[in-house]
Each structure stands twice: as C-alpha cells, then as structure tokens.
Protein backbone atom coordinates (compact mmCIF):
# COMPACT_ATOMS: atom_id res chain seq x y z
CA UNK A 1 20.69 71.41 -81.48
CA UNK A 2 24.41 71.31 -83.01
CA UNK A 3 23.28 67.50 -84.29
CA UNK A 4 19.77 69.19 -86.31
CA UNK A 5 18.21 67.02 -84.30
CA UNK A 6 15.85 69.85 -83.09
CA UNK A 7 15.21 73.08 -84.69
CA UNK A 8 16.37 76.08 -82.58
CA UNK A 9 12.35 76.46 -81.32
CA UNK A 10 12.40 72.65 -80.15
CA UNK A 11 15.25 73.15 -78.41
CA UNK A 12 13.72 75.72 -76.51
CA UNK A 13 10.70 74.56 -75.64
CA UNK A 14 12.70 71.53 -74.41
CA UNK A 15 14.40 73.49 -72.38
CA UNK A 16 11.51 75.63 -71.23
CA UNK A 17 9.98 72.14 -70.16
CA UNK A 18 12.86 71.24 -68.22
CA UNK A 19 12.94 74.52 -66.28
CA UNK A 20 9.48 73.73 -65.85
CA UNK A 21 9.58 70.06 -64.60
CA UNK A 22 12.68 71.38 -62.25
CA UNK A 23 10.32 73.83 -60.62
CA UNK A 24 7.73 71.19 -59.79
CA UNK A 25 10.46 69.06 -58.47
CA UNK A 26 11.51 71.75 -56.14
CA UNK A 27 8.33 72.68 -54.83
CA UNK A 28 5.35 69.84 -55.36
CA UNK A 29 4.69 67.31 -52.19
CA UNK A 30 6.19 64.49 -54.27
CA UNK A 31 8.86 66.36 -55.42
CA UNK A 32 9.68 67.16 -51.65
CA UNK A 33 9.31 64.05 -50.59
CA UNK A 34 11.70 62.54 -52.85
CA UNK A 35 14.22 65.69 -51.86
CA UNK A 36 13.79 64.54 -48.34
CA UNK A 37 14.90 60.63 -48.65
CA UNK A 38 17.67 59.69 -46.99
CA UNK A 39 18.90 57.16 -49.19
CA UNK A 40 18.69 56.59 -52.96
CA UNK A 41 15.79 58.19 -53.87
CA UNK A 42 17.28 61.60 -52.06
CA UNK A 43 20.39 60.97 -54.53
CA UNK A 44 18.61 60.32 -57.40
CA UNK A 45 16.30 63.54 -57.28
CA UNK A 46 19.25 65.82 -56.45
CA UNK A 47 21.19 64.36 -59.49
CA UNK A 48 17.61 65.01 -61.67
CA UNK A 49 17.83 68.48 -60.11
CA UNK A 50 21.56 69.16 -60.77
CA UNK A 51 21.29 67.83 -64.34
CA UNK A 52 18.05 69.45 -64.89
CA UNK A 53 19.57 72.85 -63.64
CA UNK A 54 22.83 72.50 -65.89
CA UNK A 55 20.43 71.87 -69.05
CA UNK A 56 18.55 74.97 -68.20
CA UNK A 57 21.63 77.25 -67.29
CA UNK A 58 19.90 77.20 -63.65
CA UNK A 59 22.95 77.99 -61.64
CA UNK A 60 21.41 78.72 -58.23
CA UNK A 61 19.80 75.31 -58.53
CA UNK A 62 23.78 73.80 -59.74
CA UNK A 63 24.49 75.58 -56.05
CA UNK A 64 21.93 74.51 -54.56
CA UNK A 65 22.98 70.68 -55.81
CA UNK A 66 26.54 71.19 -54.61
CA UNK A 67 25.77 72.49 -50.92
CA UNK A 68 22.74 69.66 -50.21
CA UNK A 69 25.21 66.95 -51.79
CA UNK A 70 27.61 68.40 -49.06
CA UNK A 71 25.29 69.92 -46.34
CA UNK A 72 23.09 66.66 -46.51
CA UNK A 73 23.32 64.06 -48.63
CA UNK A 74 27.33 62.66 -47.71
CA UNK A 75 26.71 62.85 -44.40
CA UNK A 76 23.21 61.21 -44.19
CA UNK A 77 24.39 58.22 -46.34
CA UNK A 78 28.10 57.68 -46.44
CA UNK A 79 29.22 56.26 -43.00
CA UNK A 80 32.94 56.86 -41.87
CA UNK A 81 34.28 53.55 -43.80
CA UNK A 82 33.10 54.37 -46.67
CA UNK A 83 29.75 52.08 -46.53
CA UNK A 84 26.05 53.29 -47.47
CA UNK A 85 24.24 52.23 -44.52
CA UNK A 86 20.64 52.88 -45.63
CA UNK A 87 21.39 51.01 -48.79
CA UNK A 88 23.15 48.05 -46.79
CA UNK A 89 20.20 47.47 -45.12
CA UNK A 90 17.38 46.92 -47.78
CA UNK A 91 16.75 43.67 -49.67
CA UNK A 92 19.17 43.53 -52.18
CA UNK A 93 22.00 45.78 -50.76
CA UNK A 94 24.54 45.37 -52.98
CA UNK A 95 22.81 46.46 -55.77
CA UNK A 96 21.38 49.27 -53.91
CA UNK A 97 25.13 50.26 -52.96
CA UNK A 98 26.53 50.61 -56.56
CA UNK A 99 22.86 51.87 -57.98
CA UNK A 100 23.28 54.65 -55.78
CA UNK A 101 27.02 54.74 -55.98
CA UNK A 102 26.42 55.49 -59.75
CA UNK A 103 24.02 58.46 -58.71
CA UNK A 104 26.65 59.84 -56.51
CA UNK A 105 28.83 59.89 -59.02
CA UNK A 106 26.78 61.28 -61.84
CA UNK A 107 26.00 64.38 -59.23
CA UNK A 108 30.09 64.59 -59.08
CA UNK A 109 30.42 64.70 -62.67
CA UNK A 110 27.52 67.15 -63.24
CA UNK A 111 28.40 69.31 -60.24
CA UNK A 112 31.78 69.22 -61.17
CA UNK A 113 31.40 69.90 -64.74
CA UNK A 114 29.98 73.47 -63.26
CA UNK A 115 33.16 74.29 -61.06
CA UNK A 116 32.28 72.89 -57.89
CA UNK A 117 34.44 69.89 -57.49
CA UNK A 118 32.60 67.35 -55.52
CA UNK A 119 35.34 63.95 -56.24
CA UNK A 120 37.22 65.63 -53.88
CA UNK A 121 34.73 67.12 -51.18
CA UNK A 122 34.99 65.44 -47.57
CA UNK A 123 33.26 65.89 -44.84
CA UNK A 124 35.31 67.55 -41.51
CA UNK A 125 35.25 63.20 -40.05
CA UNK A 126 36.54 62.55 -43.91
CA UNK A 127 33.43 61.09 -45.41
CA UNK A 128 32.69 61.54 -49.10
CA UNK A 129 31.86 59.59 -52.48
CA UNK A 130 35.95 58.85 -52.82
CA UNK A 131 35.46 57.05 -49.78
CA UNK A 132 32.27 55.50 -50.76
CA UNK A 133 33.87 53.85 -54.20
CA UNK A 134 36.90 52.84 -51.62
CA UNK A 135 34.61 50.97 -49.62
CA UNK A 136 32.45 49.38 -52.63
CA UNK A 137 35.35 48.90 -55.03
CA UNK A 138 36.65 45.22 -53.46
C-alpha cells in the first residue's frame, strides 16, 4: 500500500483473502494433510501459515507457527547431526535438503520477525535449524 500499488480497499480485500485462504489451510482435508507431512511439504505449509498469519496480523496463528516448528516439525525432521532424514532419503536428496533448508529458514525469519526467535531454538537432545545449516553447509 505505501508503494500505491493498491488502493487502501485492494489492500484489504487482499488481506481479507489471505485470512481467508489461511482458514482453509487450517481446517480443509488438504490443508490438513499437508499440516501433517513429515517432511517438506509439513515445512512448507507451516511457513505459508506463518507468513500468511503475519500478513493478516493473525498472531495466534504466528504462535501457533512457533510452537509446531518447535513441538513438531525440528524434531520430526532434523536428526541429532544436523541431517534431514526424510529428505535424505527421496530421489534427489540434496536438493530436497537445502529446498527445505530454505523453508526452515524462511519460518525463522518470519517467526522471528514476530518475537519468537526460532535461529536459536533447540530441542532438549540439541536439534534445531542451526544445526541443520551445520550439517548441510560443507
């Protein structure tokens, strides 16, 4: 809106249609079923949701994005050294490992952004996305 890109009334009904494409995410099948991955696709729908919610001024759902990242998401895909495991194991895993790498740390930045700082969030064993870009970064 600063830019004049959109008039004040586009800007809302952009935002009204990403409160509204949040919602579905959150509670349609598909939307569930992408919530319930456990490897990229999990990531990438929690970073949709987290940047989704932060557009919208949606903080339970910026909450919500910071306790599944920690609650489920680091310690369903981030093994102890750092590695992806469910990414290591598909077809082209190194591209899978910084694709959803990049995800992770979108999520961080988002999350973050919000003042829930998730670069710096491990696990009680010491898993978490610093570990992960460790592990990928040779």
């Amino acid at each position: 809106m600063e830019a004049g890109a959109l008039s004040a009334s586009g800007h809302d009904a952009a935002r009204k249609w990403f409160a509204d494409y949040v919602g579905w995410m959150t509670t349609s099948q598909n939307g569930m079923e992408e919530r319930d991955a456990r490897n990229n696709h999990g990531t990438c729908w929690l970073m949709q949701v987290a940047a989704f919610a932060q557009l919208t001024g949606n903080r339970e759902l910026l909450k919500y994005s910071a306790d599944r990242f920690k609650t489920v998401i680091v310690p369903a895909q981030i093994d102890l050294d750092g590695s992806l495991p469910l990414e290591l194991r598909r077809t082209k895993p190194y591209g899978y490992c910084l694709f959803n790498l990049e995800a992770l740390a979108t999520l961080c930045r988002i999350v973050s952004e919000a003042g829930d700082d998730l670069w710096t969030f491990t696990t009680a064993d010491g898993r978490g996305v610093r570990k992960a870009i460790e592990y990928m970064f040779p």
